[in-house]
C-alpha atoms as a PDB file:
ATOM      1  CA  UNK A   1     186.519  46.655 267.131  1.00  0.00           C
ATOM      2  CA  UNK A   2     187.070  44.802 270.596  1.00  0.00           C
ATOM      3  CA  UNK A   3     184.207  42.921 270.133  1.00  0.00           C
ATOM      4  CA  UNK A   4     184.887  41.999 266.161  1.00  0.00           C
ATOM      5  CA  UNK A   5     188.774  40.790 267.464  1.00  0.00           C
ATOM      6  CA  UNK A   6     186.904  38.994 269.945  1.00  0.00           C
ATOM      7  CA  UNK A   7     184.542  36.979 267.817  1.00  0.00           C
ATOM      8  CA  UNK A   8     187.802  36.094 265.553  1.00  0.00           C
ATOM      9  CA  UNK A   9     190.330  35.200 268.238  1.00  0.00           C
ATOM     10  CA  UNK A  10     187.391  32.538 269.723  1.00  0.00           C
ATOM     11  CA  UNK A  11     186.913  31.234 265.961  1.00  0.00           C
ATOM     12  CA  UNK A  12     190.307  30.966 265.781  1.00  0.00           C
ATOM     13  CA  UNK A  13     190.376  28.678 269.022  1.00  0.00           C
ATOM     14  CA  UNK A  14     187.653  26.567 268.156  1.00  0.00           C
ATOM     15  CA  UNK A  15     188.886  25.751 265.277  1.00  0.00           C
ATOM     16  CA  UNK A  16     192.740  25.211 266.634  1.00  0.00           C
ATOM     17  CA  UNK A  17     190.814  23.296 269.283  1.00  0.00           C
ATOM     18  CA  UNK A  18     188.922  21.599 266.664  1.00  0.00           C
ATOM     19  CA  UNK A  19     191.976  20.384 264.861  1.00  0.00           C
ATOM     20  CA  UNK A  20     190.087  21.998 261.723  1.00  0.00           C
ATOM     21  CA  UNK A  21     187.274  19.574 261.384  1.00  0.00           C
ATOM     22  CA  UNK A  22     183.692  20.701 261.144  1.00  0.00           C
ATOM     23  CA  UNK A  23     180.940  21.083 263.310  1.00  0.00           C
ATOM     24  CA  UNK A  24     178.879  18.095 264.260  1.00  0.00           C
ATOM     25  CA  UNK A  25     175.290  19.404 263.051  1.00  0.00           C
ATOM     26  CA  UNK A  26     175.914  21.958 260.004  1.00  0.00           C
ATOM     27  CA  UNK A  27     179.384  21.106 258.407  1.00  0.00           C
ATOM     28  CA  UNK A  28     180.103  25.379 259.165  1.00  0.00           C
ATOM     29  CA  UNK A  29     182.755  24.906 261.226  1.00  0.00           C
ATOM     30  CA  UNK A  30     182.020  28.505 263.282  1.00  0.00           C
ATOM     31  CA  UNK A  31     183.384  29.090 267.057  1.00  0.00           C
ATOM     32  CA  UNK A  32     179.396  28.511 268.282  1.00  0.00           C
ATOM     33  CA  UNK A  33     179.421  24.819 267.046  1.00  0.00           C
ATOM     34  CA  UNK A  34     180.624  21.688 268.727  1.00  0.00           C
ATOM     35  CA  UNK A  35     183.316  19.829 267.028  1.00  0.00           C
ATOM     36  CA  UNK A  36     183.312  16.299 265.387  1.00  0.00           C
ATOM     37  CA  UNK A  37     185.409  13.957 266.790  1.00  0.00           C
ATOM     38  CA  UNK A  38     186.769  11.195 264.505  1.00  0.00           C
ATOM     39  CA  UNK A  39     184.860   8.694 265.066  1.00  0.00           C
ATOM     40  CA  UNK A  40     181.515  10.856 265.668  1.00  0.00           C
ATOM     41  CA  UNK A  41     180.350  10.038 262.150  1.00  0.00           C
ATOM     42  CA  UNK A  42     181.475   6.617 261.885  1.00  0.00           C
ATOM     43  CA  UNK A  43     178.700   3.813 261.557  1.00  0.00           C
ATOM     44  CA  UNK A  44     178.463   1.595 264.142  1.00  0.00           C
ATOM     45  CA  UNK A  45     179.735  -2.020 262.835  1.00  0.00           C
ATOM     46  CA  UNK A  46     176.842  -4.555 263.389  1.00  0.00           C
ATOM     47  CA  UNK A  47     178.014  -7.776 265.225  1.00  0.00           C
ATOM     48  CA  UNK A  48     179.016 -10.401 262.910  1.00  0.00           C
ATOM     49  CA  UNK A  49     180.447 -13.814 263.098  1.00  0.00           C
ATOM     50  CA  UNK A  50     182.011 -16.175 260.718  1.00  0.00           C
ATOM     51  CA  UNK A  51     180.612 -19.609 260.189  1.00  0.00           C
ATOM     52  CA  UNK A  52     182.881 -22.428 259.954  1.00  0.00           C
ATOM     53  CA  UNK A  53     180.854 -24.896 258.048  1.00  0.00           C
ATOM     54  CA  UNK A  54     181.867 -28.440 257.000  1.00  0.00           C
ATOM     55  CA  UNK A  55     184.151 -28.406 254.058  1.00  0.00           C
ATOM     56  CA  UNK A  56     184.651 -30.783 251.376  1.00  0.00           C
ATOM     57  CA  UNK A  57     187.288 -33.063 250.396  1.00  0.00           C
ATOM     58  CA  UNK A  58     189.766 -32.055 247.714  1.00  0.00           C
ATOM     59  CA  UNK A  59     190.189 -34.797 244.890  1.00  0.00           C
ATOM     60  CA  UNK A  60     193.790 -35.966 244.214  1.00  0.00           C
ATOM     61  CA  UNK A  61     196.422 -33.047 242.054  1.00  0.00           C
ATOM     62  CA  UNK A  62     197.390 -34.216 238.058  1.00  0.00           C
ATOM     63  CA  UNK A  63     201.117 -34.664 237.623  1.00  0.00           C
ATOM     64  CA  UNK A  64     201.370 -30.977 237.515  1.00  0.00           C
ATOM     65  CA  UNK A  65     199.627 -30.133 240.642  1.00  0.00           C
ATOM     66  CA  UNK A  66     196.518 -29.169 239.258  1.00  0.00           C
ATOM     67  CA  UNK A  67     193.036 -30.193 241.208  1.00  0.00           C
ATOM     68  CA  UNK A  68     190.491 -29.914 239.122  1.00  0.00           C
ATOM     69  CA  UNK A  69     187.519 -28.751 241.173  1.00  0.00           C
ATOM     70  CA  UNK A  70     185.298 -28.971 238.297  1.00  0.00           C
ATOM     71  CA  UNK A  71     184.240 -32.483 236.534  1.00  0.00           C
ATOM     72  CA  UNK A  72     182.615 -30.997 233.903  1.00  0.00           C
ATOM     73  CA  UNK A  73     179.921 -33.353 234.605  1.00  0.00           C
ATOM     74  CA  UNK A  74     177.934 -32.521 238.501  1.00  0.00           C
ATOM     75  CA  UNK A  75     178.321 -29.762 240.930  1.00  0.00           C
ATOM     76  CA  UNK A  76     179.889 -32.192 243.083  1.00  0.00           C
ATOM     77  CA  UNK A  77     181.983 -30.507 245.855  1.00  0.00           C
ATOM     78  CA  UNK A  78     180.524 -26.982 245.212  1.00  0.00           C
ATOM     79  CA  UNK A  79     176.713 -25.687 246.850  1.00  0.00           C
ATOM     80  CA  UNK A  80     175.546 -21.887 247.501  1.00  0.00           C
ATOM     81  CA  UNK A  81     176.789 -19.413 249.590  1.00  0.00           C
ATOM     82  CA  UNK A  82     175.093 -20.346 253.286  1.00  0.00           C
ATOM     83  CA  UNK A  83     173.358 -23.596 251.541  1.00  0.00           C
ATOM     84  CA  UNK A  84     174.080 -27.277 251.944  1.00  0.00           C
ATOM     85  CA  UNK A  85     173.232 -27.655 248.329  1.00  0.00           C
ATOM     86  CA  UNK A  86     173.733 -25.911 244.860  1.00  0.00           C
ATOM     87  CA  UNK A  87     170.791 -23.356 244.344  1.00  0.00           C
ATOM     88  CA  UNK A  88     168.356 -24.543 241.692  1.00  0.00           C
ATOM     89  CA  UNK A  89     169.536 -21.546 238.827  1.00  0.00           C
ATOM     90  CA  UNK A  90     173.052 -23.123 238.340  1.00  0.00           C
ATOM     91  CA  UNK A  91     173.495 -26.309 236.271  1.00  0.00           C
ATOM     92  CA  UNK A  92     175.546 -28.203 234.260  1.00  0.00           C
ATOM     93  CA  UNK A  93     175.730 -27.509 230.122  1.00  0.00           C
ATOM     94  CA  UNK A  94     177.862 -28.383 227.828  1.00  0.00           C
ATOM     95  CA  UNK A  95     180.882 -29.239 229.974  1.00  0.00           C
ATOM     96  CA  UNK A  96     180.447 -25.948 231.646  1.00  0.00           C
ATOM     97  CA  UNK A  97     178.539 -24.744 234.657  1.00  0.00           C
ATOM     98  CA  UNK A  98     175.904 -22.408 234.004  1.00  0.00           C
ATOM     99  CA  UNK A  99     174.186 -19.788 235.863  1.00  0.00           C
ATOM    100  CA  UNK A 100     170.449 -19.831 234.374  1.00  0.00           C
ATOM    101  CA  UNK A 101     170.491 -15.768 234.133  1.00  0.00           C
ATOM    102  CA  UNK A 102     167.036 -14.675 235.896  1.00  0.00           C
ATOM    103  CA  UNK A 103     167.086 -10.981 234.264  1.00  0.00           C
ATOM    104  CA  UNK A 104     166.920  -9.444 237.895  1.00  0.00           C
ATOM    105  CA  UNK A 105     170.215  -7.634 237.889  1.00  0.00           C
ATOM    106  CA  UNK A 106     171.847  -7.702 241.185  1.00  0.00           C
ATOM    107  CA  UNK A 107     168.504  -9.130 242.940  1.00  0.00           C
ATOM    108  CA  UNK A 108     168.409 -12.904 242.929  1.00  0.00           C
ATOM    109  CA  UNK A 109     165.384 -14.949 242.961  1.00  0.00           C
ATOM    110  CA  UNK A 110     164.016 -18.065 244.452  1.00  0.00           C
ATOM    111  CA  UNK A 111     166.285 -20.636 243.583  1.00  0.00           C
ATOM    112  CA  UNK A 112     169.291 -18.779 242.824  1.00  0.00           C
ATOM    113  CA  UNK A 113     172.173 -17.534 244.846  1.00  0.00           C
ATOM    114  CA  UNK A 114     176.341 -17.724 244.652  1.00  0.00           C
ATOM    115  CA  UNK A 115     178.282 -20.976 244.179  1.00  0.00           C
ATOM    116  CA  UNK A 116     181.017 -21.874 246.232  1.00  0.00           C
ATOM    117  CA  UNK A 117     183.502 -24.684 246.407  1.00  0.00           C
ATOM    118  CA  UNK A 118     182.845 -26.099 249.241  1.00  0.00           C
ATOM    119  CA  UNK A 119     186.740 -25.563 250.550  1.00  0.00           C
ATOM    120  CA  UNK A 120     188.992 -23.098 251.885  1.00  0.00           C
ATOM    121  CA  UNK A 121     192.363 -22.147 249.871  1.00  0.00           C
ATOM    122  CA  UNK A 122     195.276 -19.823 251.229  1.00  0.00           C
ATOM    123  CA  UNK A 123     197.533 -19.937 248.736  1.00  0.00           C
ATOM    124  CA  UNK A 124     197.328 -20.802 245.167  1.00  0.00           C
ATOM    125  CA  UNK A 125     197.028 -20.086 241.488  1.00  0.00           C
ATOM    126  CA  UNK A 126     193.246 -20.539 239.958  1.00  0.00           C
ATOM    127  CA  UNK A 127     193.025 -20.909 236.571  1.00  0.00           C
ATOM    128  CA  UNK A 128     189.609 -21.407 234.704  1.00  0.00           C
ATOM    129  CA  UNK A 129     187.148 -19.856 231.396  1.00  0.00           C
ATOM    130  CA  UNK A 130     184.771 -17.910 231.335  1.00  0.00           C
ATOM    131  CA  UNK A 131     182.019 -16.776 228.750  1.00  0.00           C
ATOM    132  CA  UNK A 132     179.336 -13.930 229.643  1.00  0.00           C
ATOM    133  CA  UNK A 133     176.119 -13.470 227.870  1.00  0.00           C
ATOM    134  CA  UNK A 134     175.164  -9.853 225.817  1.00  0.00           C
ATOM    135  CA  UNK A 135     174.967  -7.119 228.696  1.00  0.00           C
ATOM    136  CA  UNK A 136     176.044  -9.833 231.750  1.00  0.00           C
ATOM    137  CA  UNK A 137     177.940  -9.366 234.742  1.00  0.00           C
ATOM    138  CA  UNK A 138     178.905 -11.949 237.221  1.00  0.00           C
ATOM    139  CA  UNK A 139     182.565 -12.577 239.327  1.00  0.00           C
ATOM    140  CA  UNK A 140     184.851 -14.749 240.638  1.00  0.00           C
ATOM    141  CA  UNK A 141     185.123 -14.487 244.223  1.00  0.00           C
ATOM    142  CA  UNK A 142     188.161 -15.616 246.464  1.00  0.00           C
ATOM    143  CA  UNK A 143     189.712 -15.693 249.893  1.00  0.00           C
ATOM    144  CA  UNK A 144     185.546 -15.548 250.658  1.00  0.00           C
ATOM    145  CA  UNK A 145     184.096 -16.296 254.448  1.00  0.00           C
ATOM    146  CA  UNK A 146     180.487 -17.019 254.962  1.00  0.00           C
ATOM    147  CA  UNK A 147     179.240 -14.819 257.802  1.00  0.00           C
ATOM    148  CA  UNK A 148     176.300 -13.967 259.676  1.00  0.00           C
ATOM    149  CA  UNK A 149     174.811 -10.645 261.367  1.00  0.00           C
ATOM    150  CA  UNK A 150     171.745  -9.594 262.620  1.00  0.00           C
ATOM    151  CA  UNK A 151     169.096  -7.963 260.183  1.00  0.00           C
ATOM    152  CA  UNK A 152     166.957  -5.120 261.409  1.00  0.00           C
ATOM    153  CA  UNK A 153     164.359  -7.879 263.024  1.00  0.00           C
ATOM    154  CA  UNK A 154     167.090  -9.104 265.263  1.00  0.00           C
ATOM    155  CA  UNK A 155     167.268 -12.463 263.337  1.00  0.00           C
ATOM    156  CA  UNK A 156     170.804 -14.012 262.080  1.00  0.00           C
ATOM    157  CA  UNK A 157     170.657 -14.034 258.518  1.00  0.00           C
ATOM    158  CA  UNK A 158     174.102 -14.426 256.139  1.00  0.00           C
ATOM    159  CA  UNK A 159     175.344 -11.042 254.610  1.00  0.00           C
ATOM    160  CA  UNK A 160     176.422 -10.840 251.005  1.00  0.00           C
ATOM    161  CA  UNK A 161     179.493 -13.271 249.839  1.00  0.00           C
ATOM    162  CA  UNK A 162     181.244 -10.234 248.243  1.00  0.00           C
ATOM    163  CA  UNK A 163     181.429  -8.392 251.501  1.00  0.00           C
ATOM    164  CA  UNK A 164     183.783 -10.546 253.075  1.00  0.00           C
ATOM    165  CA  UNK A 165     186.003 -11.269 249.630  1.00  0.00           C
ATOM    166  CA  UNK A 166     187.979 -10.233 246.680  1.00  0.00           C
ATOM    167  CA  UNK A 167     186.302 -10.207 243.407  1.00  0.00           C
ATOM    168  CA  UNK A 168     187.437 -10.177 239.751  1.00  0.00           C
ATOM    169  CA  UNK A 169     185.013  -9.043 238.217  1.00  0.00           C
ATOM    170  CA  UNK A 170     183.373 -10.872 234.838  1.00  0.00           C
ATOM    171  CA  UNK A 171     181.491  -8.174 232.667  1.00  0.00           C
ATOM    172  CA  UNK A 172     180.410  -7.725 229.087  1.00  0.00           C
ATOM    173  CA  UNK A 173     182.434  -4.447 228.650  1.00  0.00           C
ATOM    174  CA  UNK A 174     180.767  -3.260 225.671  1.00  0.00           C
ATOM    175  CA  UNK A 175     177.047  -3.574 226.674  1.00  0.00           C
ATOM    176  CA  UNK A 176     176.727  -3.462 230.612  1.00  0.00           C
ATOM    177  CA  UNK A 177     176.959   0.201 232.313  1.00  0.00           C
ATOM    178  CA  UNK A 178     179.220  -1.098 235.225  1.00  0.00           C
ATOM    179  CA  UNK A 179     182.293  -0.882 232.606  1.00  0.00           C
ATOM    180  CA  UNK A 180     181.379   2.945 232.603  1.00  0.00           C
ATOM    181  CA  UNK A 181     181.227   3.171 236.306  1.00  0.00           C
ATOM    182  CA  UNK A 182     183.583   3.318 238.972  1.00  0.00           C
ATOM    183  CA  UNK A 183     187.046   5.330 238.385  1.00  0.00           C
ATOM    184  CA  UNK A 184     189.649   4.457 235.813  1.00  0.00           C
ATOM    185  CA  UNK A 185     187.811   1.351 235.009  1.00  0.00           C
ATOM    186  CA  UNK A 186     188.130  -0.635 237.508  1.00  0.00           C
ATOM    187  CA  UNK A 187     184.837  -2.119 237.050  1.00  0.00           C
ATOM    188  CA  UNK A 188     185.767  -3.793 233.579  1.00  0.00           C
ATOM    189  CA  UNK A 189     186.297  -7.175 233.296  1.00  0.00           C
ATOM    190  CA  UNK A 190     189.228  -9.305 235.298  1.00  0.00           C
ATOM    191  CA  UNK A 191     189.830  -5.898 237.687  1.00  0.00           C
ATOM    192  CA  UNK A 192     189.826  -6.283 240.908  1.00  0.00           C
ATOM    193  CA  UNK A 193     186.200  -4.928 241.616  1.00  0.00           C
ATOM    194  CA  UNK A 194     185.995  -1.085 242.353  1.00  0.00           C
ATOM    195  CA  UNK A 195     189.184  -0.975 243.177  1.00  0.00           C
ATOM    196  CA  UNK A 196     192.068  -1.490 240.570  1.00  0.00           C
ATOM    197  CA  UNK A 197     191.346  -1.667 236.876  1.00  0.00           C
ATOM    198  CA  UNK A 198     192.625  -4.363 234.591  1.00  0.00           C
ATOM    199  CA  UNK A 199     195.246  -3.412 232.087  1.00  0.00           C
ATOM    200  CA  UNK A 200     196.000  -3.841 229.344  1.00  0.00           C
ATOM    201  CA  UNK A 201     192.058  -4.514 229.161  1.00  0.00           C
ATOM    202  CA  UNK A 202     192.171  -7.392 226.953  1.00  0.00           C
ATOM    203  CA  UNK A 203     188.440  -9.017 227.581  1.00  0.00           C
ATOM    204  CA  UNK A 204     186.999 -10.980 224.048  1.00  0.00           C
ATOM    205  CA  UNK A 205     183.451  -9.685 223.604  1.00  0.00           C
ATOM    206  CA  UNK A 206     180.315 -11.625 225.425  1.00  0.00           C
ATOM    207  CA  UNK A 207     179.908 -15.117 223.650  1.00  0.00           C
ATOM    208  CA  UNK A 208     183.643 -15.688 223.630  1.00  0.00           C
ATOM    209  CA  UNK A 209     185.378 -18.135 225.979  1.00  0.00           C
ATOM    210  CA  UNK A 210     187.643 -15.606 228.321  1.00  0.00           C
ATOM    211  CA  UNK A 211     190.567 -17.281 229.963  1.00  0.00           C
ATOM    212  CA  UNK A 212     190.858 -16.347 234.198  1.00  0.00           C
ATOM    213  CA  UNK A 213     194.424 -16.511 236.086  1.00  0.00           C
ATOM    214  CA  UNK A 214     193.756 -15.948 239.824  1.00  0.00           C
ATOM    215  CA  UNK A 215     197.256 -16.206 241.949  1.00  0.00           C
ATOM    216  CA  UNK A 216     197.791 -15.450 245.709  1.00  0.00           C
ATOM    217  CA  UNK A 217     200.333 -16.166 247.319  1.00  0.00           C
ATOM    218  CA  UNK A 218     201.625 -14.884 251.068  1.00  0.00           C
ATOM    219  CA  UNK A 219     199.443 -11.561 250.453  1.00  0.00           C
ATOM    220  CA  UNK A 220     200.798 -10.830 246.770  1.00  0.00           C
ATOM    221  CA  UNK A 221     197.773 -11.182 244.531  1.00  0.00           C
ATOM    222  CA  UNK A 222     197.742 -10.886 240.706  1.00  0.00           C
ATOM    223  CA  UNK A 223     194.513 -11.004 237.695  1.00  0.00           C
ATOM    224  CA  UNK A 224     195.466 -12.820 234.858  1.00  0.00           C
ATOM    225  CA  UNK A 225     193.230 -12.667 231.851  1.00  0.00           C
ATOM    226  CA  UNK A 226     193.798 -14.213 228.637  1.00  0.00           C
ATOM    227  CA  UNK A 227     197.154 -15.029 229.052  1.00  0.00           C
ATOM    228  CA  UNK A 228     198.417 -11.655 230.260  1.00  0.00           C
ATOM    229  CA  UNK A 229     198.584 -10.140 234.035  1.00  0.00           C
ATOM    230  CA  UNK A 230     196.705  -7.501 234.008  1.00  0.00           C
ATOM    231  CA  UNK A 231     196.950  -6.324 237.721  1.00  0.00           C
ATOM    232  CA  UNK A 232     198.767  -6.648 240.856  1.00  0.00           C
ATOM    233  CA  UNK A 233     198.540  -5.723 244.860  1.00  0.00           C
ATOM    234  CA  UNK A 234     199.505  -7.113 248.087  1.00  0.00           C
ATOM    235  CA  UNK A 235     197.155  -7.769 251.045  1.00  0.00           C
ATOM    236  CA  UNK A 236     197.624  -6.657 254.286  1.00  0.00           C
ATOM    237  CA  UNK A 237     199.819  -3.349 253.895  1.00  0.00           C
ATOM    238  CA  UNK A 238     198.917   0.243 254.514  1.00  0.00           C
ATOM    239  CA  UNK A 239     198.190   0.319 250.536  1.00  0.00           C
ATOM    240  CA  UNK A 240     195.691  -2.870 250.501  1.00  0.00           C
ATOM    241  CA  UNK A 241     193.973  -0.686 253.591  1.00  0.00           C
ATOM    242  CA  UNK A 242     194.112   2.247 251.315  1.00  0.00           C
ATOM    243  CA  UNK A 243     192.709   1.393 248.262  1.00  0.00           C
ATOM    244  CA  UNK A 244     189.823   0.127 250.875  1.00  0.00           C
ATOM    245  CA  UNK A 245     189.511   3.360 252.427  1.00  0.00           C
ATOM    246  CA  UNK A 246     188.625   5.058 248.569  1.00  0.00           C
ATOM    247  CA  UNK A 247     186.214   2.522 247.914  1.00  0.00           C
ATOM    248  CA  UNK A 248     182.402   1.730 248.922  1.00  0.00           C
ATOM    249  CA  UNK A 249     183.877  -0.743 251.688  1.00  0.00           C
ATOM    250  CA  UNK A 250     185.531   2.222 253.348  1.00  0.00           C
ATOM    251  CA  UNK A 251     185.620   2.178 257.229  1.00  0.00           C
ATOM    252  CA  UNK A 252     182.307   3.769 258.738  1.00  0.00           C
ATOM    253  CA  UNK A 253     180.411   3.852 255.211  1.00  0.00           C
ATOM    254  CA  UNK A 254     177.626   1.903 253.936  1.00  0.00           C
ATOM    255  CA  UNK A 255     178.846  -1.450 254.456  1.00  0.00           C
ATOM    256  CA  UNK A 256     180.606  -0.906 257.648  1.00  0.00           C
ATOM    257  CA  UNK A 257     181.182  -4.960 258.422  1.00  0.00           C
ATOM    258  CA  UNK A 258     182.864  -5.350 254.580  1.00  0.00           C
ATOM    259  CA  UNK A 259     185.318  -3.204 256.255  1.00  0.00           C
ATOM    260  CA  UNK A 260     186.226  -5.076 258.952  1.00  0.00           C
ATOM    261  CA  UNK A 261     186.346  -8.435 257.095  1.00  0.00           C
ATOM    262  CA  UNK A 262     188.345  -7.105 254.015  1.00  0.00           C
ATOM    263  CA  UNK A 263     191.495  -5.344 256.106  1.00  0.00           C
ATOM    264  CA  UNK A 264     191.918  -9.002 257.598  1.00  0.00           C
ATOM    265  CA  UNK A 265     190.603 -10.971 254.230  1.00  0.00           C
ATOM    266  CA  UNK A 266     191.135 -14.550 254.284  1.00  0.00           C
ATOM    267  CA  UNK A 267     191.622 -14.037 258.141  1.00  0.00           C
ATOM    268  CA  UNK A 268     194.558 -12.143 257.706  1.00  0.00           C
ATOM    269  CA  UNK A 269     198.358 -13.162 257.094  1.00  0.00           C
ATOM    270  CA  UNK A 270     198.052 -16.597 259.836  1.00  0.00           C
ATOM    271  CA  UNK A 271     194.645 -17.247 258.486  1.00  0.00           C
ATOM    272  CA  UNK A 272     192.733 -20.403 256.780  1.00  0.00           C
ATOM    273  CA  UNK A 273     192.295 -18.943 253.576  1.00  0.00           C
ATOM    274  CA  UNK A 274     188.917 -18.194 252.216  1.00  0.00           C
ATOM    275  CA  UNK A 275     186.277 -19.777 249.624  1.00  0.00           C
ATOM    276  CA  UNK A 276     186.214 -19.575 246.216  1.00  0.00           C
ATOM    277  CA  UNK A 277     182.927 -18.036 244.347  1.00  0.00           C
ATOM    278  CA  UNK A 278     181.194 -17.541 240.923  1.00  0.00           C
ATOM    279  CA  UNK A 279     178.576 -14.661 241.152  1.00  0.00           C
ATOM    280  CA  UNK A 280     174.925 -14.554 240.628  1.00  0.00           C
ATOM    281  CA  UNK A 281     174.323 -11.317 239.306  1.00  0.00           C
ATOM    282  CA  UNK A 282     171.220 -12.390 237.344  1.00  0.00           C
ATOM    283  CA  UNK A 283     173.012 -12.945 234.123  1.00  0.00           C
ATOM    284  CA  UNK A 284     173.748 -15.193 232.131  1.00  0.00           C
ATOM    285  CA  UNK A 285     177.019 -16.739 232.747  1.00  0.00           C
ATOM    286  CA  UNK A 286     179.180 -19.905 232.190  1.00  0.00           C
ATOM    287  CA  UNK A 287     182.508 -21.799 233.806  1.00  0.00           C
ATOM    288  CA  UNK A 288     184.643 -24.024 232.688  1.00  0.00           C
ATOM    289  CA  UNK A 289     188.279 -25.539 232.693  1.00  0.00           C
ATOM    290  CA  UNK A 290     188.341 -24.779 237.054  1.00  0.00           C
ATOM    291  CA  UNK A 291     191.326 -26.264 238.386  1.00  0.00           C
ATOM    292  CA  UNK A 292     193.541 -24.955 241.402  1.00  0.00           C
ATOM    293  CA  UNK A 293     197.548 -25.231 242.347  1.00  0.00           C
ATOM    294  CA  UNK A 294     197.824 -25.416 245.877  1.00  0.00           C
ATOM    295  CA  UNK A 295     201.279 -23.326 247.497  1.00  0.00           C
ATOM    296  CA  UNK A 296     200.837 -23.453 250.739  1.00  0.00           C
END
């Protein structure tokens, strides 16, 4: 009996010593195990710096305040993510800028890669169209950094645009499985990617010109879509770091630099802003109508 009340009272330290959490090596959590500390399991965050590369001129607001940042004619002022230049797979058609889909999914291909505007924005209210092709997927990034980090070779290399950003995402609802991922929805079309849904959900189906409302302004940031707002959060807070925490950027998960630039996005409250983005996702996918309010 001495020996049974003895084996108890020393699981009952380790675990009081423990503060409850597991052991290290088989999750048991038994008085013969070592504990876990907090950040035991965490990944280690890869070194990483942000590239400050040049940036483009803005052309001159309409009487309303609008800059259009798309002529409808060239690519002028926009190029890829990390590139001097627009990749090869986006073009100009029909008054619209068009990603020339390369049926990869979430792989892209020589010659294709995210488009940027070649400018950093803080504060503002985006408005633009969008049309996706039958089962396409694509987003509009913003508050976006470009930033390097080592790959496993040791060489600097330029991690994905959508680590460092907001997204809203663009998705044929009705044909692409990423509207039946995720929780709640939140993967649909005009939510903020894998993290709050859109709603009402009010997307017209792929071949259908979709009208985008993008507005930050001092951390509050709301989705527009198709004349409604359709979500709404605030950067910065305990709840932006939250909904982070409960998604695949979490802190110490797979993409443990995401992390670390999305709880300061846009370099946090006294930062420059960020880049704006269109997604290649592989898909078919087309832009038009881009013009930007600054409020700064």
């Amino acid at each position: 009996m001495k020996q049974i009340m003895f084996i108890i009272a020393a699981a009952t330290l380790m675990l009081a010593s423990c503060g409850n959490k597991k052991c290290c090596t088989c999750n048991c959590g038994c008085a013969a195990c070592s504990c876990c500390s907090d950040t035991t399991a965490k990944a280690a965050v890869p070194e990483f710096a942000i590239v400050d590369n040049e940036q483009t001129e803005l052309p001159a607001a309409d009487a309303d305040g609008y800059i259009t940042l798309f002529d409808g004619k060239t690519l002028q002022g926009w190029r890829g993510y990390g590139m001097t230049e627009a990749p090869a797979s986006w073009n100009v058609e029909d008054g619209a800028i068009h990603l020339k889909g390369s049926g990869t999914g979430e792989a892209q291909v020589e010659g294709g890669g995210d488009l940027i505007f070649a400018h950093k924005f803080k504060n503002f209210t985006l408005e633009l169209e969008y049309k996706i092709s039958k089962g396409g997927n694509s987003g509009i990034f913003y508050l976006a950094q470009e930033v390097k980090a080592k790959n496993t070779e040791g060489q600097e290399e330029y991690i994905p645009i959508w680590q460092s950003c907001s997204e809203y995402q663009v998705l044929d609802n009705a044909n692409h499985v990423d509207a039946q991922l995720g929780v709640d929805g939140n993967r649909q079309a005009a939510s903020l990617y894998d993290m709050i849904p859109a709603k009402p959900q009010n997307a017209k189906p792929f071949g259908e010109w979709n009208k985008a409302k993008i507005v930050v302004f001092k951390g509050t940031v709301i989705h527009g879509q198709n004349d409604q707002n359709v979500l709404e959060y605030h950067l910065w807070t305990p709840k932006w770091i939250e909904m982070l925490q409960a998604s695949k950027f979490k802190e110490g998960g797979e993409f443990p630099i995401a992390y670390e630039l999305l709880k300061n996005i846009g370099g946090g409250q006294d930062g420059s802003g960020g880049y704006i983005g269109l997604q290649d996702h592989g898909d078919d996918v087309w832009y038009r109508n881009i013009r930007i309010k600054l409020m700064d």
